[in-house]
PDB file of N, CA and C in Angstrom:
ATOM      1  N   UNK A   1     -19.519 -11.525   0.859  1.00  0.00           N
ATOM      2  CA  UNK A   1     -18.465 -10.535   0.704  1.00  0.00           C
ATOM      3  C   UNK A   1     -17.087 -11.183   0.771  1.00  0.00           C
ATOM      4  N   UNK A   2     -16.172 -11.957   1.671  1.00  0.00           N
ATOM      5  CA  UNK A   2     -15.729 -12.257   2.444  1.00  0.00           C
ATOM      6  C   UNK A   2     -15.332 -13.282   0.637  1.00  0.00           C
ATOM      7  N   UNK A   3     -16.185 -14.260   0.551  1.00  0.00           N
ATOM      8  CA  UNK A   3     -16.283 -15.699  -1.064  1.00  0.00           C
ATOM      9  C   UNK A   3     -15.590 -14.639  -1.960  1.00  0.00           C
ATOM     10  N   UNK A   4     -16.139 -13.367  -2.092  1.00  0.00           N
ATOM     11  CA  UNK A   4     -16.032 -13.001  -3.542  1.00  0.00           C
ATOM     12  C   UNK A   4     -14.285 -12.139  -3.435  1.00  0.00           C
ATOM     13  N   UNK A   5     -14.159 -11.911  -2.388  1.00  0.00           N
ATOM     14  CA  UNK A   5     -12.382 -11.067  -1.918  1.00  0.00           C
ATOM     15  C   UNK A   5     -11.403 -12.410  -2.196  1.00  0.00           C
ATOM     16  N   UNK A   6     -11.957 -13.576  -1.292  1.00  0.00           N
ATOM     17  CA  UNK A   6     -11.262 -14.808  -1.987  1.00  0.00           C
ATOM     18  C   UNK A   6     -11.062 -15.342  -3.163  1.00  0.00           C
ATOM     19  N   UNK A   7     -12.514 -15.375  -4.653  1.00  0.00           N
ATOM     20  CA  UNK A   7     -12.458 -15.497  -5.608  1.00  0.00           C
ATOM     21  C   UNK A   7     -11.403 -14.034  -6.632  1.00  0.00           C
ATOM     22  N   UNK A   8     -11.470 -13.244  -5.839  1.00  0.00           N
ATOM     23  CA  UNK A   8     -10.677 -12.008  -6.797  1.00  0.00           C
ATOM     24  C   UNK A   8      -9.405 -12.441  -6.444  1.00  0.00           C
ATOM     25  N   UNK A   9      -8.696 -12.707  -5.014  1.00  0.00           N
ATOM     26  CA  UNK A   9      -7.562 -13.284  -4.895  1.00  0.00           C
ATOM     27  C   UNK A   9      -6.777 -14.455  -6.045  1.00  0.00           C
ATOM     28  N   UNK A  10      -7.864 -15.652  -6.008  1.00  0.00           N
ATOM     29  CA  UNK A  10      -7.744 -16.343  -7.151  1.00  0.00           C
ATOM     30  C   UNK A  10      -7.318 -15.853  -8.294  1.00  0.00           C
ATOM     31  N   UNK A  11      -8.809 -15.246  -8.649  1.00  0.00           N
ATOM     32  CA  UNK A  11      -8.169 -14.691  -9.840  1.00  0.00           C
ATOM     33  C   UNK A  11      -7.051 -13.833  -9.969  1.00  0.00           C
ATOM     34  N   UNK A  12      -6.638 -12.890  -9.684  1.00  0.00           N
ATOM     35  CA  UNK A  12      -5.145 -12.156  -9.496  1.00  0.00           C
ATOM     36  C   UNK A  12      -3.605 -13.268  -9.194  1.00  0.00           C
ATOM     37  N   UNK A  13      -3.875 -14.196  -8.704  1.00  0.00           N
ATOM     38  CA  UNK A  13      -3.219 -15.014  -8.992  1.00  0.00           C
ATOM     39  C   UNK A  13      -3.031 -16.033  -9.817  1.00  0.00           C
ATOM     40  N   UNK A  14      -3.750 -16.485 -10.441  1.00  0.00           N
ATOM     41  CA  UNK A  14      -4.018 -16.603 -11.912  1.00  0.00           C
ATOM     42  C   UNK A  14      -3.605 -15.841 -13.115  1.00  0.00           C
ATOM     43  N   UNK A  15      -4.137 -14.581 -12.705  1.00  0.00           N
ATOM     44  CA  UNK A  15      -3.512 -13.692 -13.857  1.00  0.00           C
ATOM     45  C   UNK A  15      -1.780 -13.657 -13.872  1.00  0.00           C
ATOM     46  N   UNK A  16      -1.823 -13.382 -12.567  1.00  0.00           N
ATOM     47  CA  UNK A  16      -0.209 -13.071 -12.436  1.00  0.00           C
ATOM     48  C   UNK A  16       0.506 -14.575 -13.043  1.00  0.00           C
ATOM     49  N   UNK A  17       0.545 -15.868 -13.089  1.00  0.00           N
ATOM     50  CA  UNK A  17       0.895 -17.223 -12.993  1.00  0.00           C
ATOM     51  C   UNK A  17       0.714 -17.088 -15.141  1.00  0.00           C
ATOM     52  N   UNK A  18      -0.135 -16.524 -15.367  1.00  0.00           N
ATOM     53  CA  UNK A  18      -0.338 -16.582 -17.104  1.00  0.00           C
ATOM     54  C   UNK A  18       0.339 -15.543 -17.196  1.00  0.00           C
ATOM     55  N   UNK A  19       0.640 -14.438 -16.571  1.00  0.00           N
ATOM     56  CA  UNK A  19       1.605 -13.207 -16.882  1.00  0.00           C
ATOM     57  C   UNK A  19       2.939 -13.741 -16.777  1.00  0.00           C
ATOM     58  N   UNK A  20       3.543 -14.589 -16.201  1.00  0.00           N
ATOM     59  CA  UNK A  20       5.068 -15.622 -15.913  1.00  0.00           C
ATOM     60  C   UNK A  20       5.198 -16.510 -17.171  1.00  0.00           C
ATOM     61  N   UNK A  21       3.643 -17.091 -17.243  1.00  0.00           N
ATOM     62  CA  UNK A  21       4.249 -18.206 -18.360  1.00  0.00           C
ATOM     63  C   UNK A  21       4.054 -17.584 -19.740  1.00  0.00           C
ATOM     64  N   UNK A  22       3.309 -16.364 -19.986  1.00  0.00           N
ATOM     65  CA  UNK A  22       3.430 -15.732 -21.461  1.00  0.00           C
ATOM     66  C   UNK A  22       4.716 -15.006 -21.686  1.00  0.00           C
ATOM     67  N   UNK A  23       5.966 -14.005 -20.868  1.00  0.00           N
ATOM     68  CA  UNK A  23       6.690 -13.618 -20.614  1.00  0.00           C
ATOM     69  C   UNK A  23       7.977 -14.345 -20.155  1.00  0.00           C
ATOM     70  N   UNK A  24       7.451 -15.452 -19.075  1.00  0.00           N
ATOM     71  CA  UNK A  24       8.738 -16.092 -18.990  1.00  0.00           C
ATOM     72  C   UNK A  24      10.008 -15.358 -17.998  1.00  0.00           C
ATOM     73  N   UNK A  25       9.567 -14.060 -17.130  1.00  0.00           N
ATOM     74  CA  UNK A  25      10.057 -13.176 -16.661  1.00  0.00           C
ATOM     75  C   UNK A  25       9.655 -12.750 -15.683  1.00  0.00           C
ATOM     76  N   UNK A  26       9.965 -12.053 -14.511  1.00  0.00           N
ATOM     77  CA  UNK A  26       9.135 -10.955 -13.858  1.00  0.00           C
ATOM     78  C   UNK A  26       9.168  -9.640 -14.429  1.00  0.00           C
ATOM     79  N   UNK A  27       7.670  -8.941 -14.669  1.00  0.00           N
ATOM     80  CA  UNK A  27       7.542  -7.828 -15.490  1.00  0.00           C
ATOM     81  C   UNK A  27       6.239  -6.991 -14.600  1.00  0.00           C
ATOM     82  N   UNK A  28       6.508  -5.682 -15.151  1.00  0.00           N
ATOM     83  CA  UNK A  28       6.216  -4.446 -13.965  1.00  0.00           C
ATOM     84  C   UNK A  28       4.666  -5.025 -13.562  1.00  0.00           C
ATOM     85  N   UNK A  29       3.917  -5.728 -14.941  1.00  0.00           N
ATOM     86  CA  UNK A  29       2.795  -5.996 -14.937  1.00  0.00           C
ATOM     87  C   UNK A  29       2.373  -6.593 -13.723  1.00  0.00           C
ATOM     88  N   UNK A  30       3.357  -7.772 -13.640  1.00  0.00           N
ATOM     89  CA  UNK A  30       2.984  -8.556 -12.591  1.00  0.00           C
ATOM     90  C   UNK A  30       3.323  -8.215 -10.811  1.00  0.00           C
ATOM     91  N   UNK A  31       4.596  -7.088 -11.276  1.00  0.00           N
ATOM     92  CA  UNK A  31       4.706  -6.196  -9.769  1.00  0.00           C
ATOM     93  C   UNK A  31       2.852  -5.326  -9.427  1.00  0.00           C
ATOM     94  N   UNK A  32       2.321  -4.800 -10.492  1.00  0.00           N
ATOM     95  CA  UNK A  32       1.607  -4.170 -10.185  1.00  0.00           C
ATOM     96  C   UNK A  32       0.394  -5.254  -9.058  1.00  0.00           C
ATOM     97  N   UNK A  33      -0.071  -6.841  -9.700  1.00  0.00           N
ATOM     98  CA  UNK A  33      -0.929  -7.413 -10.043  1.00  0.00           C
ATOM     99  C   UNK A  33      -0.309  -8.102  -8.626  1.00  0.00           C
ATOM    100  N   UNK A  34       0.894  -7.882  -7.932  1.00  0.00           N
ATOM    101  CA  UNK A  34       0.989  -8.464  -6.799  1.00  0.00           C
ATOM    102  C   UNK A  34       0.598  -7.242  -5.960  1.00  0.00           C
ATOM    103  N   UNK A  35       0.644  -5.959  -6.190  1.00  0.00           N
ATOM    104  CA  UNK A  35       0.278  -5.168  -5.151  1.00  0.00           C
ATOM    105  C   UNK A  35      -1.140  -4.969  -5.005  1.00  0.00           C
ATOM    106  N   UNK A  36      -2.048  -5.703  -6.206  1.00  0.00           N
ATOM    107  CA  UNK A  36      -3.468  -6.223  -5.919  1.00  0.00           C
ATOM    108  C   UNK A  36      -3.593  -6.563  -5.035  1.00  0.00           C
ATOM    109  N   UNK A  37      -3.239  -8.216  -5.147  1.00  0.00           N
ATOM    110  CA  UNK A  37      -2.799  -9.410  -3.926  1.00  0.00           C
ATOM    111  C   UNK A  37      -2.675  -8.416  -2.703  1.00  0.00           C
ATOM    112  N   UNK A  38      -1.588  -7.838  -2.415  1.00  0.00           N
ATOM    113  CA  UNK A  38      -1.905  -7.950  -1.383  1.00  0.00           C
ATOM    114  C   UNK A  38      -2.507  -7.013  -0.552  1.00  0.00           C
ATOM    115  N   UNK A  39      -3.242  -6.239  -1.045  1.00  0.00           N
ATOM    116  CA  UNK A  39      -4.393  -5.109  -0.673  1.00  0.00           C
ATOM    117  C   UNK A  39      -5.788  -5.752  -1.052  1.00  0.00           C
ATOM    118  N   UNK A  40      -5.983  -7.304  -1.374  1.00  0.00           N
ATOM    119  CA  UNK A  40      -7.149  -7.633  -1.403  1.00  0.00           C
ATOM    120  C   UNK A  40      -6.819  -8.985  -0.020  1.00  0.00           C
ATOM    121  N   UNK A  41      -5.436  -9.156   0.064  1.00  0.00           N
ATOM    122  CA  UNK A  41      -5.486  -9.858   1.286  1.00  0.00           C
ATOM    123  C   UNK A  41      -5.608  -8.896   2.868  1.00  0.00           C
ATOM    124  N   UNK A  42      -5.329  -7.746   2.581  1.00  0.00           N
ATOM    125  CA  UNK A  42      -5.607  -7.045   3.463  1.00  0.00           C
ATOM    126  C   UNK A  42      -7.025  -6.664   3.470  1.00  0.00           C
ATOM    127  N   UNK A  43      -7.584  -6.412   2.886  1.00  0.00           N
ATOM    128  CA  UNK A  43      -9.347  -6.540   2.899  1.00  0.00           C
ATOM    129  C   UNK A  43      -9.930  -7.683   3.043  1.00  0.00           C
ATOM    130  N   UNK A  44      -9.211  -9.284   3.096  1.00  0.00           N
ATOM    131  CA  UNK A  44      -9.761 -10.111   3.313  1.00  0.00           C
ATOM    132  C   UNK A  44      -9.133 -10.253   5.029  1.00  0.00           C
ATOM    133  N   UNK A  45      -8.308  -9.718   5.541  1.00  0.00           N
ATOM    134  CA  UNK A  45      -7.743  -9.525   6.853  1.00  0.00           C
ATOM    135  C   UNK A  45      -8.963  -8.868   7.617  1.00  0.00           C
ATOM    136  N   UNK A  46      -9.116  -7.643   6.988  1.00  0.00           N
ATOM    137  CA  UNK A  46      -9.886  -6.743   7.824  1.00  0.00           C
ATOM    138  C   UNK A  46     -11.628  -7.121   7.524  1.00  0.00           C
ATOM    139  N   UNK A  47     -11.896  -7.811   6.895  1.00  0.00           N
ATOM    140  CA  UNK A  47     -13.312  -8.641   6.925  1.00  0.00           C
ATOM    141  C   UNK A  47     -13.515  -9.540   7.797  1.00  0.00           C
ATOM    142  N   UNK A  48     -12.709 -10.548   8.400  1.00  0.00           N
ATOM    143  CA  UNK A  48     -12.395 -11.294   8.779  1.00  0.00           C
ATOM    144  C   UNK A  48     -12.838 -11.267  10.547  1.00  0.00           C
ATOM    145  N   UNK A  49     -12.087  -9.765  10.600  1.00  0.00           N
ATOM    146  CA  UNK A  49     -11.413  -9.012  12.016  1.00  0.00           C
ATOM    147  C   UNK A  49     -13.077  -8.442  12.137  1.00  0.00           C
ATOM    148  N   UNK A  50     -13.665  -7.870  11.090  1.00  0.00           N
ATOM    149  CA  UNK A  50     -15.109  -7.343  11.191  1.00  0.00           C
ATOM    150  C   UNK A  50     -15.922  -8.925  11.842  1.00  0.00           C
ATOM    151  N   UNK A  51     -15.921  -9.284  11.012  1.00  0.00           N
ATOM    152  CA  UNK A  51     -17.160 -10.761  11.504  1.00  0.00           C
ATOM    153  C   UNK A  51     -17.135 -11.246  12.829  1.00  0.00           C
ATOM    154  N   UNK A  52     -15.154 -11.567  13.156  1.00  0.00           N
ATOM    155  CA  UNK A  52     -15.165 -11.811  14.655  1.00  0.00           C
ATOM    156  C   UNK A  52     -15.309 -11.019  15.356  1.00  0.00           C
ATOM    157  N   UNK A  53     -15.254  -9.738  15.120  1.00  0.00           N
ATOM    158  CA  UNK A  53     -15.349  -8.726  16.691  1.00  0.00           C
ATOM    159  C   UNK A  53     -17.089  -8.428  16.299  1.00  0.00           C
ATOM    160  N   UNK A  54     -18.146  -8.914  15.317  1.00  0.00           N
ATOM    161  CA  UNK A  54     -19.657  -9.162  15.538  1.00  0.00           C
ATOM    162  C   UNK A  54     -19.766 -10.415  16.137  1.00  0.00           C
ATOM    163  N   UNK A  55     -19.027 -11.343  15.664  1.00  0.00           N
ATOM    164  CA  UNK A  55     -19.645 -12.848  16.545  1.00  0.00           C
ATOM    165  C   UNK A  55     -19.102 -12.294  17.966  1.00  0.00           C
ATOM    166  N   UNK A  56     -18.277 -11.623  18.425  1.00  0.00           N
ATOM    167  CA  UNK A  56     -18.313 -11.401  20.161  1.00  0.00           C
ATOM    168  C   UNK A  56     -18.937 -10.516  20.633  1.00  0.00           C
ATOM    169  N   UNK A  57     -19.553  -9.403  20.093  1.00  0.00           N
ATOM    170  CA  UNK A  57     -20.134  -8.761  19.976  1.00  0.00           C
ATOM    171  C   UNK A  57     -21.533  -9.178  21.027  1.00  0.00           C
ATOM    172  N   UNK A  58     -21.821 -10.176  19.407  1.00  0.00           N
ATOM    173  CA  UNK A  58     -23.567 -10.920  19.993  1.00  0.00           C
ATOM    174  C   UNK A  58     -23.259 -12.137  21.087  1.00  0.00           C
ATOM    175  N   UNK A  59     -22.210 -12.722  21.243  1.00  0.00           N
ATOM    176  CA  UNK A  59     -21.691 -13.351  22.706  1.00  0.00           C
ATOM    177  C   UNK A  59     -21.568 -12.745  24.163  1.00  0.00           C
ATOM    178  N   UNK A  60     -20.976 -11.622  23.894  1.00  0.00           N
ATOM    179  CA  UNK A  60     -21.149 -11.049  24.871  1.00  0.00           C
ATOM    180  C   UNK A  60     -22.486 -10.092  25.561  1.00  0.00           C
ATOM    181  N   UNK A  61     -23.055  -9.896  24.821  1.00  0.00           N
ATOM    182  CA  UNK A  61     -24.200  -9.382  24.343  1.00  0.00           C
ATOM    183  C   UNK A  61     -25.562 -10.331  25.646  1.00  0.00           C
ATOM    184  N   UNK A  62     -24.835 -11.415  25.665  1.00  0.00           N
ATOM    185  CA  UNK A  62     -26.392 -12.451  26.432  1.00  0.00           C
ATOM    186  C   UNK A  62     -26.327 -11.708  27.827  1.00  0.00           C
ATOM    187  N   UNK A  63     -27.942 -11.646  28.088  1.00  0.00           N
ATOM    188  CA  UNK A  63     -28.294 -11.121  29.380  1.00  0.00           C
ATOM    189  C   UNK A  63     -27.272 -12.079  30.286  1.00  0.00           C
ATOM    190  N   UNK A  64     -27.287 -11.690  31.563  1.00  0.00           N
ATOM    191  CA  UNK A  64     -26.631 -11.710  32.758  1.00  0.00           C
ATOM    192  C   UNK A  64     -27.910 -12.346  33.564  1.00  0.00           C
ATOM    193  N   UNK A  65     -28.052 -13.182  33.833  1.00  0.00           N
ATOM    194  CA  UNK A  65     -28.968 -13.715  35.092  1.00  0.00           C
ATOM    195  C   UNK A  65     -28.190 -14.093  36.062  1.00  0.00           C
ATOM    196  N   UNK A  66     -28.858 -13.652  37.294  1.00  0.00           N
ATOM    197  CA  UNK A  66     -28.120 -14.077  38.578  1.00  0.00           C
ATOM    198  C   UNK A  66     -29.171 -14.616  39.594  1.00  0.00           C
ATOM    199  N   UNK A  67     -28.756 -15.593  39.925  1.00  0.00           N
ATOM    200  CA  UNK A  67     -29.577 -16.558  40.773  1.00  0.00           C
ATOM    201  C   UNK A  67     -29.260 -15.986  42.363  1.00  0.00           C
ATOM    202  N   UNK A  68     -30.432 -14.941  42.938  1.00  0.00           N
ATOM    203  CA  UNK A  68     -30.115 -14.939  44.660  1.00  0.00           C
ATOM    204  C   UNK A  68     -30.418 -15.946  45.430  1.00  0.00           C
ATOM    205  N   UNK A  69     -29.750 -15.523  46.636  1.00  0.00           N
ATOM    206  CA  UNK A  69     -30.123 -17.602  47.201  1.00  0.00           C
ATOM    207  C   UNK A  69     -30.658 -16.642  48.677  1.00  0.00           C
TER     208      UNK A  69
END
């Protein structure tokens, strides 16, 4: 999940970088194609925030043994 939010990033930046050099300008196109960007960096934020609060999750998660003496 996580590869493919990064590969769409790519690509949207890509697009936007061939939208500059065919135009030569900033154009609405590429306003739009940054507000991609950054609502797929915010889904790559909040994926991120998912995985680590499961890896502590299953960390915290280990039984408790206590040794009486």
């Amino acid at each position: 999940m996580i590869q493919e939010l990064y590969k769409q990033k790519q690509s949207l930046e890509l697009k936007w970088q061939q939208e500059h050099i065919d135009n030569g300008k900033y154009t609405l196109n590429m306003t739009l194609i940054d507000h991609t960007i950054k609502k797929v960096i915010t889904d790559i934020k909040l994926e991120e925030a998912r995985i680590a609060n499961l890896e502590n999750k299953v960390e915290n998660s280990a039984p408790q043994v206590s040794v009486a003496t």
